[in-house]
Protein backbone atom coordinates (compact mmCIF):
# COMPACT_ATOMS: atom_id res chain seq x y z
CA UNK A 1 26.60 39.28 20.41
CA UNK A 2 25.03 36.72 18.12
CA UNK A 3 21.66 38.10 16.11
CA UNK A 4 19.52 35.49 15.07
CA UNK A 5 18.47 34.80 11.55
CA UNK A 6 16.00 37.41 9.80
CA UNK A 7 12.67 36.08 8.64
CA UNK A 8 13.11 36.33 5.48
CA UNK A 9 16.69 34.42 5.46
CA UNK A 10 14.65 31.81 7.49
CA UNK A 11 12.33 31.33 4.47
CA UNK A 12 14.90 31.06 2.15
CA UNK A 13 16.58 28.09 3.94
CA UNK A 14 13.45 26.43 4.42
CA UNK A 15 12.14 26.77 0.94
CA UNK A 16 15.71 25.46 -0.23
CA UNK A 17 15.58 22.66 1.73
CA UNK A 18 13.82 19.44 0.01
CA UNK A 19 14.68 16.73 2.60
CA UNK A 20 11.21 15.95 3.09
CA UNK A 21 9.90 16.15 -0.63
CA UNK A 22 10.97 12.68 -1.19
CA UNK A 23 8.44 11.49 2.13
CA UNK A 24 5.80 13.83 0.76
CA UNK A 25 5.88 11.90 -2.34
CA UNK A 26 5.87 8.88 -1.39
CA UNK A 27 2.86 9.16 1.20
CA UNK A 28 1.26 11.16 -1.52
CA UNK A 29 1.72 7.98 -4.07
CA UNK A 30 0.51 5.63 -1.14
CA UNK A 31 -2.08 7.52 -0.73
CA UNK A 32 -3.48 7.94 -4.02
CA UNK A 33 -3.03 4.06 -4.35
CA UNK A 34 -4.84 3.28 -1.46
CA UNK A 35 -7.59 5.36 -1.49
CA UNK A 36 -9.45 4.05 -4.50
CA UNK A 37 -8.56 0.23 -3.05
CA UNK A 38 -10.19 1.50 0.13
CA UNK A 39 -12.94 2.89 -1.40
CA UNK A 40 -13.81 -0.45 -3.63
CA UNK A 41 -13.62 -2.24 -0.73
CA UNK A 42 -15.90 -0.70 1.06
CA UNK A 43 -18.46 -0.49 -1.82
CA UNK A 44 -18.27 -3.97 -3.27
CA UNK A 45 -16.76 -5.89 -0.71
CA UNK A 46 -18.21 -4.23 2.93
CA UNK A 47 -21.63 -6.05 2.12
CA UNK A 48 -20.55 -9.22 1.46
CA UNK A 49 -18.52 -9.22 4.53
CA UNK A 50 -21.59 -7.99 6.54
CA UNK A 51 -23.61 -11.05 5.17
CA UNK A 52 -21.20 -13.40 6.36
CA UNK A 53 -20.80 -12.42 9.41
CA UNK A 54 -24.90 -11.35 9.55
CA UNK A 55 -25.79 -15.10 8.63
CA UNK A 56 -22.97 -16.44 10.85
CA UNK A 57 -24.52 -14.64 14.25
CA UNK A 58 -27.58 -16.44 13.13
CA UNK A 59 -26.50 -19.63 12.98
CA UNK A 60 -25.05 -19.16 16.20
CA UNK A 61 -28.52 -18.04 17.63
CA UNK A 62 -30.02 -20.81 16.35
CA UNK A 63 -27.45 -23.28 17.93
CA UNK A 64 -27.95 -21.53 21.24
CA UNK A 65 -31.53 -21.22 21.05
CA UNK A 66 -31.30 -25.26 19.92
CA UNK A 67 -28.78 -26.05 23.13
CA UNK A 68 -30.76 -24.31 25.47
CA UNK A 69 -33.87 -26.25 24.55
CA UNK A 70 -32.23 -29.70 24.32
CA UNK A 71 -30.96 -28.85 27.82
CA UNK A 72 -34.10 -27.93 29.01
CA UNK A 73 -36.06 -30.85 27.79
């Protein structure tokens, strides 16, 4: 009858093997890269992107708000 492997062998073998170490790094690397991009970003660059859009929505308004009366008139 076949007897499965003891914990402890189990460990070993999973300890040994380093097939994912290479992933780990590289998400690890990606990560540390991207993190202090994202960060910027969102510090420097987040409000300027919300006053664009911010003074584009109101120059929309005021386009509708212009149609609308034109149309009335």
């Amino acid at each position: 009858m076949h007897q499965p492997p003891s914990m402890g062998k189990l460990l070993q073998r999973v300890h040994r093997d380093e097939e994912g170490a290479v992933s780990l790094e590289t998400i690890l690397i990606i990560g540390a890269i991207a993190i202090p991009i994202l960060i910027f970003i969102l510090k420097v660059g987040w409000p300027r992107i919300r006053t664009f859009f911010t003074g584009g929505m109101d120059d929309l308004e005021v386009q509708r708000s212009n149609t609308q009366q034109g149309v009335q008139q």
